[in-house]
Protein backbone atom coordinates (compact mmCIF):
# COMPACT_ATOMS: atom_id res chain seq x y z
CA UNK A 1 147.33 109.09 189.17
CA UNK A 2 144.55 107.07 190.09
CA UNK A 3 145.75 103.39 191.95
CA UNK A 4 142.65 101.59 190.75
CA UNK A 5 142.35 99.22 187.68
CA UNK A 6 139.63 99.38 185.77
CA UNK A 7 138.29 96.50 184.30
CA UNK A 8 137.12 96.00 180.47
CA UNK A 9 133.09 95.75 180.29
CA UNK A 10 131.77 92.13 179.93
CA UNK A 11 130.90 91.52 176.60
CA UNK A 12 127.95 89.18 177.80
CA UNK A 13 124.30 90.85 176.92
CA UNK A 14 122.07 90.46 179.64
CA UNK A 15 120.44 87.94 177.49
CA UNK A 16 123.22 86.25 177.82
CA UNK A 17 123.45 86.07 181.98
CA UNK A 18 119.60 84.97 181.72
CA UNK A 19 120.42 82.04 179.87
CA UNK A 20 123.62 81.04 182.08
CA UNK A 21 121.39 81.43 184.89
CA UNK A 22 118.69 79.48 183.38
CA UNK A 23 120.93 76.34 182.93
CA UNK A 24 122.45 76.59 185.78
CA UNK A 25 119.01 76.26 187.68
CA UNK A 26 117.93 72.88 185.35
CA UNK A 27 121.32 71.53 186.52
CA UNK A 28 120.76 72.01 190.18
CA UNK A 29 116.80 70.45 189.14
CA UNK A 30 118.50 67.66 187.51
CA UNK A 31 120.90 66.55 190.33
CA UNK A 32 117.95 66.82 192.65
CA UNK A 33 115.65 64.71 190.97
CA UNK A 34 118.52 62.04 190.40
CA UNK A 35 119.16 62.32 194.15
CA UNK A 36 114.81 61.82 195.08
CA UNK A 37 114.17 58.99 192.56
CA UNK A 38 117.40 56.41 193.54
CA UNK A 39 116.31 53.69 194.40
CA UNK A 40 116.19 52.84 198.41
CA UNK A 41 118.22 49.44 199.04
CA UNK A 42 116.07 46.10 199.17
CA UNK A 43 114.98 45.15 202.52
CA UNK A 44 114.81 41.48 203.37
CA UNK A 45 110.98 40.26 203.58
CA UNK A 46 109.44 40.36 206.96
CA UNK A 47 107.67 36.87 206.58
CA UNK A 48 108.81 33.26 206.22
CA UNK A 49 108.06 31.68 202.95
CA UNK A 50 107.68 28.43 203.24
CA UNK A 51 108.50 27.44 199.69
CA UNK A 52 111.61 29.65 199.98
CA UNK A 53 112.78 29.56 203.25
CA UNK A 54 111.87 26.07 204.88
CA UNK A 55 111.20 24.19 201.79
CA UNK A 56 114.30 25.18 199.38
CA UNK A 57 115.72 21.93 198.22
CA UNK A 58 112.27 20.68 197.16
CA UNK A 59 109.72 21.36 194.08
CA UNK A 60 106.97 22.61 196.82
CA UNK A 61 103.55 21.54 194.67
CA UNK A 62 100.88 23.63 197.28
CA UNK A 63 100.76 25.00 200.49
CA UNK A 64 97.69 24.97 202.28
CA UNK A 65 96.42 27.17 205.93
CA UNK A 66 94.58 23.88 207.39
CA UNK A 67 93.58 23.53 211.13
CA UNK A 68 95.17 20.20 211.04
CA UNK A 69 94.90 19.63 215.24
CA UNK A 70 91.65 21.28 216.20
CA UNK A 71 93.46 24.11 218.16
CA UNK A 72 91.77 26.82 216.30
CA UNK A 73 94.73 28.34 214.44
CA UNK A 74 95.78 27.19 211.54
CA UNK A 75 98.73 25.65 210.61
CA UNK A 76 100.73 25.63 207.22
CA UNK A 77 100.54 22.15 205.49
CA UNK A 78 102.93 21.64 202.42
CA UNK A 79 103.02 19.17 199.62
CA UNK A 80 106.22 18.77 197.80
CA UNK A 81 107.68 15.92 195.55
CA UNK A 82 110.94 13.73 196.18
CA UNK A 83 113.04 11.46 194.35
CA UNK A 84 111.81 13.73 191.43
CA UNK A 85 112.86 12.92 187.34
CA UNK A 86 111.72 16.03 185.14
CA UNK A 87 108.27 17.13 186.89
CA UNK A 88 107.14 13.81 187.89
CA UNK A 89 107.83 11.95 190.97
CA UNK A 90 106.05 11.33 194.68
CA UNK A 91 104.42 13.30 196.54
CA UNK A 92 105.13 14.20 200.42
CA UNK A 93 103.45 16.50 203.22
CA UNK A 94 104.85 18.10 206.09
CA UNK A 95 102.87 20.46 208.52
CA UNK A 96 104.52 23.57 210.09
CA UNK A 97 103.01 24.67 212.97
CA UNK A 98 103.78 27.64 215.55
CA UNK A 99 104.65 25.96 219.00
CA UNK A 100 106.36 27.54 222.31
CA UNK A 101 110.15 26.05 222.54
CA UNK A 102 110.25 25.24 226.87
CA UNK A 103 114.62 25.71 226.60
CA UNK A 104 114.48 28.75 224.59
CA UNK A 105 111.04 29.93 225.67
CA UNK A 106 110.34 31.39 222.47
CA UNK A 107 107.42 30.16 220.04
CA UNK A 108 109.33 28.00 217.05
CA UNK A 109 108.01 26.98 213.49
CA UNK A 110 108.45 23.29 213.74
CA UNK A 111 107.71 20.64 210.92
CA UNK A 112 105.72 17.37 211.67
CA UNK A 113 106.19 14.77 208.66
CA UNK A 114 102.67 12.71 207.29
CA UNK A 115 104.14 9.80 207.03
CA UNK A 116 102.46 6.37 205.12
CA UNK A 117 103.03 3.18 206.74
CA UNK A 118 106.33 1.09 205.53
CA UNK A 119 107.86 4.73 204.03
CA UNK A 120 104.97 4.33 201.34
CA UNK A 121 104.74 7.69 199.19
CA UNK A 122 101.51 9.98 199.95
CA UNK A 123 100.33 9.87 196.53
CA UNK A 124 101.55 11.01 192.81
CA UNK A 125 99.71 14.52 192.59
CA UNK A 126 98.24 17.02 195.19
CA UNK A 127 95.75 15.70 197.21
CA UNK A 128 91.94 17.47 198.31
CA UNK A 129 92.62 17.74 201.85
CA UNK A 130 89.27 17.41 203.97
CA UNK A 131 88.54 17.44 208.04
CA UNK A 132 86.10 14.59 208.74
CA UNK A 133 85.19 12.44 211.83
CA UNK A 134 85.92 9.27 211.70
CA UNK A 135 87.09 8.11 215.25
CA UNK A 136 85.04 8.70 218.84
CA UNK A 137 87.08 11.06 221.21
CA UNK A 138 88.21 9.10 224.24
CA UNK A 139 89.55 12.57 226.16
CA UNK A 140 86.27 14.65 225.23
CA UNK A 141 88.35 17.04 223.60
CA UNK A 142 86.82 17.56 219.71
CA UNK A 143 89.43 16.48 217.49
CA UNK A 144 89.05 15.77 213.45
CA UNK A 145 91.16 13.44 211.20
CA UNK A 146 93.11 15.08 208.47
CA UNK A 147 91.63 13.45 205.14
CA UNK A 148 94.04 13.67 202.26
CA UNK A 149 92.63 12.21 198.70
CA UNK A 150 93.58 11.94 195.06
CA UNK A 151 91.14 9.72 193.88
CA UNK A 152 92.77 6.63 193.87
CA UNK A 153 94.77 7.70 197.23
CA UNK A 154 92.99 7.95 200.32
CA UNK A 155 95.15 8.50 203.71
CA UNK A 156 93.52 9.32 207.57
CA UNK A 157 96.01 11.37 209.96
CA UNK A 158 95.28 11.31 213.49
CA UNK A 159 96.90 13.40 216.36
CA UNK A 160 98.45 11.43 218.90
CA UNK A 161 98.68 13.65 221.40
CA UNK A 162 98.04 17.55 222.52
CA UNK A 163 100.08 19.49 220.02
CA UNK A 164 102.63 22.25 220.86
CA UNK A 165 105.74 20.38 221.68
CA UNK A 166 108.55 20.65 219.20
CA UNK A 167 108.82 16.83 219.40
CA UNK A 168 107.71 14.37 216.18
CA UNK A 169 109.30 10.97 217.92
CA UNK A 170 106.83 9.05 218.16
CA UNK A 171 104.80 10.90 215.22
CA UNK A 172 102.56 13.73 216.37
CA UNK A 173 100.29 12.59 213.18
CA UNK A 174 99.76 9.20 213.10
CA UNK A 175 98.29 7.44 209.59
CA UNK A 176 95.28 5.54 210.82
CA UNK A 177 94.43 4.26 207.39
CA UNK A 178 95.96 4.21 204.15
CA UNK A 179 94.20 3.23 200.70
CA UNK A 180 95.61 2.50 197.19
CA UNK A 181 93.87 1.75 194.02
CA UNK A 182 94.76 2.60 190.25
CA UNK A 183 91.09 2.29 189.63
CA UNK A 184 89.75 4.18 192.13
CA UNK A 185 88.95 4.79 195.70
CA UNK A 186 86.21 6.28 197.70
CA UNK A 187 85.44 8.02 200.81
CA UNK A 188 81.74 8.72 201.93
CA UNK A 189 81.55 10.58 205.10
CA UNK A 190 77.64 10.21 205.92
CA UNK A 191 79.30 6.41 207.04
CA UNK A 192 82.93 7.01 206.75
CA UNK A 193 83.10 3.88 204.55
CA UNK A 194 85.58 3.37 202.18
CA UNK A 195 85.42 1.76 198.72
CA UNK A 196 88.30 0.51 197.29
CA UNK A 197 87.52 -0.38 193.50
CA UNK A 198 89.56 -3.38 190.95
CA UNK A 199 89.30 -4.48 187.81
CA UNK A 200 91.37 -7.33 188.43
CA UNK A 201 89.69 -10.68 186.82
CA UNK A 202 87.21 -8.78 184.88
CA UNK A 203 89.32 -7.02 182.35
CA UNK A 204 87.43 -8.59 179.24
CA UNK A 205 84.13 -7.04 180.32
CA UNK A 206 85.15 -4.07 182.06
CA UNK A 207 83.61 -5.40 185.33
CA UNK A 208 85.30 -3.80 188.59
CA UNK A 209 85.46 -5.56 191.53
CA UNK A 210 84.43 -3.19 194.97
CA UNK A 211 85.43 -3.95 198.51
CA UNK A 212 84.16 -1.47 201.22
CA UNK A 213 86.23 -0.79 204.64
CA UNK A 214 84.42 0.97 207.53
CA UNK A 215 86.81 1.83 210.86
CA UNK A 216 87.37 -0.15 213.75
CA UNK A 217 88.57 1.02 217.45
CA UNK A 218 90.78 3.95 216.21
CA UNK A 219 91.42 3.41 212.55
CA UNK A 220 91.00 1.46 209.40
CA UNK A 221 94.16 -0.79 210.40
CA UNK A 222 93.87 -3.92 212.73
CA UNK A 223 94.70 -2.60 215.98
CA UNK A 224 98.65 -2.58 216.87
CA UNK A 225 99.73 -2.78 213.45
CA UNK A 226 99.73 -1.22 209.70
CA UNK A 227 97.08 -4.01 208.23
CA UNK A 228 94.43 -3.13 207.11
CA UNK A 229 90.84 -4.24 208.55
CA UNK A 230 89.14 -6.88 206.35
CA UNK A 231 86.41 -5.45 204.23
CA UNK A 232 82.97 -5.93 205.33
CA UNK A 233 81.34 -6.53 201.66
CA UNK A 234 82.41 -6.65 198.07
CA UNK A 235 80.44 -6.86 194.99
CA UNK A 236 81.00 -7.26 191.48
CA UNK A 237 79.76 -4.24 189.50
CA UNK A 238 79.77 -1.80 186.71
CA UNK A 239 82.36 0.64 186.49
CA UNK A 240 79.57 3.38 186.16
CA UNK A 241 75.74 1.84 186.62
CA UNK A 242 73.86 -0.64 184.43
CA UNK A 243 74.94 0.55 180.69
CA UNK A 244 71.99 1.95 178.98
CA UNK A 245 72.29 -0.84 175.70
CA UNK A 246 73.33 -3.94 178.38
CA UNK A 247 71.15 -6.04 175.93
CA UNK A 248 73.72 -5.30 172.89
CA UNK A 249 76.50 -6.68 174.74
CA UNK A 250 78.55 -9.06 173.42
CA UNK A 251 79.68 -10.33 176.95
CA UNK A 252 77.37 -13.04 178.09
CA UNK A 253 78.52 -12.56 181.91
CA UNK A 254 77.19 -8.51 182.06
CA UNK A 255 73.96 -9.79 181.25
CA UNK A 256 74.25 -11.67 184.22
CA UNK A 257 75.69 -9.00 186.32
CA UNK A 258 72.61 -6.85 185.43
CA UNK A 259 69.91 -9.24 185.81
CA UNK A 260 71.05 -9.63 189.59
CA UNK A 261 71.58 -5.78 189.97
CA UNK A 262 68.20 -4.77 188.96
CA UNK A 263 66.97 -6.87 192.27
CA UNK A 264 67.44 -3.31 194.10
CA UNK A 265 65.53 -1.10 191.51
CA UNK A 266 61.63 -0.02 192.12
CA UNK A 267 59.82 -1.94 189.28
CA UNK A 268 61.77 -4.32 188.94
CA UNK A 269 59.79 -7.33 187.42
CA UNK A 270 59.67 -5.60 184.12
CA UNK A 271 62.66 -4.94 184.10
CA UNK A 272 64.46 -8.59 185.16
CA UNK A 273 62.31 -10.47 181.94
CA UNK A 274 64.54 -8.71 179.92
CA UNK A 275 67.41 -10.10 180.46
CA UNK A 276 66.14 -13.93 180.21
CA UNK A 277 64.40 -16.20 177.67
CA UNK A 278 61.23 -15.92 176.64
CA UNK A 279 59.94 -19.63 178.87
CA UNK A 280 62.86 -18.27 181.62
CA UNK A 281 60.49 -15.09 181.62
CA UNK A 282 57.41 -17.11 182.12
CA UNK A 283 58.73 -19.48 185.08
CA UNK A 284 60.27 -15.99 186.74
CA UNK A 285 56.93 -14.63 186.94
CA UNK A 286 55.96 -17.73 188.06
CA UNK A 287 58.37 -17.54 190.93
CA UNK A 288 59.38 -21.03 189.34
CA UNK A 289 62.81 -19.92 188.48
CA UNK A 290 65.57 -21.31 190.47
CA UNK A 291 68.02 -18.09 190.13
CA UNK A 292 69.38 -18.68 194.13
CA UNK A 293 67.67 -16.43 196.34
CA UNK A 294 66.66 -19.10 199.71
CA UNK A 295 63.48 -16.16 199.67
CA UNK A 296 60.56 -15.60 197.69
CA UNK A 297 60.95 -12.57 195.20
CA UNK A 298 58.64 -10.44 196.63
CA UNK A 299 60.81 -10.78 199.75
CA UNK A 300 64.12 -9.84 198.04
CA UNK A 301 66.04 -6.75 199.10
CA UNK A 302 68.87 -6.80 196.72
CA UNK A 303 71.55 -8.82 195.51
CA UNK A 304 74.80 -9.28 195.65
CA UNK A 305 76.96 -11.01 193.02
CA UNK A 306 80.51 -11.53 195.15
CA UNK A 307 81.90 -13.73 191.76
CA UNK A 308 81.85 -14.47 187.77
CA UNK A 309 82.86 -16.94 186.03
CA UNK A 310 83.01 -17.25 182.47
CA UNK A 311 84.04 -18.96 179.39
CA UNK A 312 85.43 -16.97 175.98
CA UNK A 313 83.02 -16.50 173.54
CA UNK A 314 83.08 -15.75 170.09
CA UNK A 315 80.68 -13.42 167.87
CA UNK A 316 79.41 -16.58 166.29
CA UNK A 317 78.99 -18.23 169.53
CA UNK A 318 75.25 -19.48 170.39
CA UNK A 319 75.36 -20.69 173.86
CA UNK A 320 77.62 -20.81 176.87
CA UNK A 321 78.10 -21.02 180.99
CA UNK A 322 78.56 -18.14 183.46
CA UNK A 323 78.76 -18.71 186.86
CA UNK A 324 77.40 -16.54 189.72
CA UNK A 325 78.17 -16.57 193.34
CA UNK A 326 75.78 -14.46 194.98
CA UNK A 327 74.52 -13.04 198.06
CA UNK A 328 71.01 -12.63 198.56
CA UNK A 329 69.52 -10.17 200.95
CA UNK A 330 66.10 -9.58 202.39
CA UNK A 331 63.53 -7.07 203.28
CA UNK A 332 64.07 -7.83 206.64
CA UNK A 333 67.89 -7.62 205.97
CA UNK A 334 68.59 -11.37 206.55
CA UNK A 335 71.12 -12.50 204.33
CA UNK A 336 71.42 -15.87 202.63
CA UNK A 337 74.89 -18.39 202.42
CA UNK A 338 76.94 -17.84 199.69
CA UNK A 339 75.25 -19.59 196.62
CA UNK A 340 76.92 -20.86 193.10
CA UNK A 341 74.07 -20.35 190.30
CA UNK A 342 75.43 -22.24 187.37
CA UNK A 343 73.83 -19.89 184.18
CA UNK A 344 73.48 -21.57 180.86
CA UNK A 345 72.57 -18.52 178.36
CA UNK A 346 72.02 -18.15 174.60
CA UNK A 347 71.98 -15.88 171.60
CA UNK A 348 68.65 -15.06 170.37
CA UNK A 349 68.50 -12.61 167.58
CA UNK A 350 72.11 -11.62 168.01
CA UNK A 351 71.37 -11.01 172.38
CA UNK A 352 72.54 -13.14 174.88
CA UNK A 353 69.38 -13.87 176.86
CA UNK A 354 69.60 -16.44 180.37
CA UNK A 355 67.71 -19.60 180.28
CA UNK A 356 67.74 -21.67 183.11
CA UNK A 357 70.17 -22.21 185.40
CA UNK A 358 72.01 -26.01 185.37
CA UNK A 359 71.59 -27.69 188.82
């Protein structure tokens, strides 16, 4: 007898075989796939954020890359707030700057705080931040001042020194001026003057009140400490020009404001009858009008009112006093004393019109 076994026949078709083969093949796919698509882990971020990373206990506003010391890289300079309720609060700025550590011999991101004289905060929002040129070079090495403005914040930093050391005691940036004004203030850079603007005094008519700064030695402070420099002129003025219906004020002292404003205007005889009496108008043209000016009106530059006085009126009101102190200034850019012009106006069809001027 045969020692073998046989073995009963699979009762699987061939079909059968096919189709175990078939998912067998789409399981080894599947597990493949899986095994291509996980995902890789996270690698940590090959750059410094400075938001994230230097700034992270602070609600960073805006950073900005600003050549802030004339070395011709550029630094990062970040505004963030402090002492912060909800999303309000003040504003500070710190610049980071890549500088070579001597001890460790390595280059170091180091921050340099902007600070404000007397801890004063920078400003309430985000300031433009400008280069300008505002103080001569003394080393002959082309420096410009960091310009940071809001529009009723303007603050000058100067570097102190050649930057690169990790050192800010005493301040790499130093504030050499510092400008605050709810109503406005003003940077020109053709003359790096500075109007501050105030509507202190003048809140009945709207008038503002500007005072312009222009540096001195190395700043706009008195030298050696955090004062500012006194202004060099103020004006009383309009907010925004002459209005274009001045006659239908009901404000007695802006019709004197803009009879002694239109002094600097081309045409200007036409234009200054308006604002007086009809035997006023006559002794103007006359050049018979005593309205201050020491020179004759052909020989009148411009004028400049530095104060108004004024009593209240009422609509019903036909008469009252305004009085001007006023600065006159010629074509050859003499300038006359201080002078008190003591106004006596009236209404005249419902218009305050100037008449003559009490001695």
């Amino acid at each position: 007898m045969s020692s073998q076994v046989r073995l009963p026949r699979s009762s699987f078709s061939k079909d059968n075989w096919q189709l175990v083969r078939h998912v067998v093949v789409v399981a080894v796919l599947t597990l493949a796939l899986v095994g291509c698509t996980e995902e890789p882990a996270e690698q940590p971020p090959s750059s410094i954020s400075v938001a994230q990373d230097l700034l992270q206990s602070r609600d960073v506003l805006d950073v900005q890359r600003v050549d802030t010391d004339s070395d011709g890289a550029l630094e990062w300079l970040a505004f963030y707030r402090f002492d912060q309720v909800g999303d309000q609060g003040p504003v500070a700025a710190i610049v980071y700057d890549v500088v070579y550590d001597p001890v460790a011999q390595l280059p170091v991101v180091y921050p340099y705080r902007l600070r404000t004289p007397a801890q004063n905060s920078l400003a309430r929002s985000v300031p433009l931040v400008t280069l300008v040129d505002v103080v001569p070079e003394t080393d002959r090495v082309a420096r410009k001042e960091l310009l940071l403005s809001t529009g009723i914040e303007l603050a000058f930093f100067r570097l102190t020194r050649d930057p690169g050391a990790p050192i800010d005691n005493p301040p790499l940036y130093r504030c050499i001026g510092f400008f605050r004004s709810a109503d406005g203030v003003q940077f020109d850079a053709s003359s790096n003057r500075v109007s501050v603007t105030s509507r202190a005094g003048y809140e009945r008519s709207e008038l503002v009140t500007r005072y312009y700064y222009r540096p001195s030695g190395d700043g706009y402070f008195v030298p050696g400490t955090e004062a500012l420099v006194a202004p060099f002129a103020s004006g009383v003025d309009f907010p925004s020009g002459i209005p274009e219906a001045i006659l239908d004020t009901p404000y007695p002292e802006k019709i004197v404001l803009a009879f002694y404003k239109t002094f600097q205007e081309t045409d200007t005889d036409s234009k200054l009858v308006q604002y007086l009496t009809t035997q006023a108008a006559v002794d103007f043209m006359r050049d018979n009008l005593r309205y201050g000016s020491p020179f004759p009106r052909a020989a009148v530059k411009f004028a400049t009112v530095k104060e108004l006085s004024y009593f209240a009126t009422q609509e019903d009101s036909q008469s009252t006093l305004v009085i001007a102190k006023v600065v006159f200034t010629s074509s050859t850019d003499a300038t006359s004393a201080l002078t008190e012009v003591r106004w006596k106006l009236v209404r005249i069809d419902g218009k305050w019109r100037m008449d003559f001027p009490e001695s």
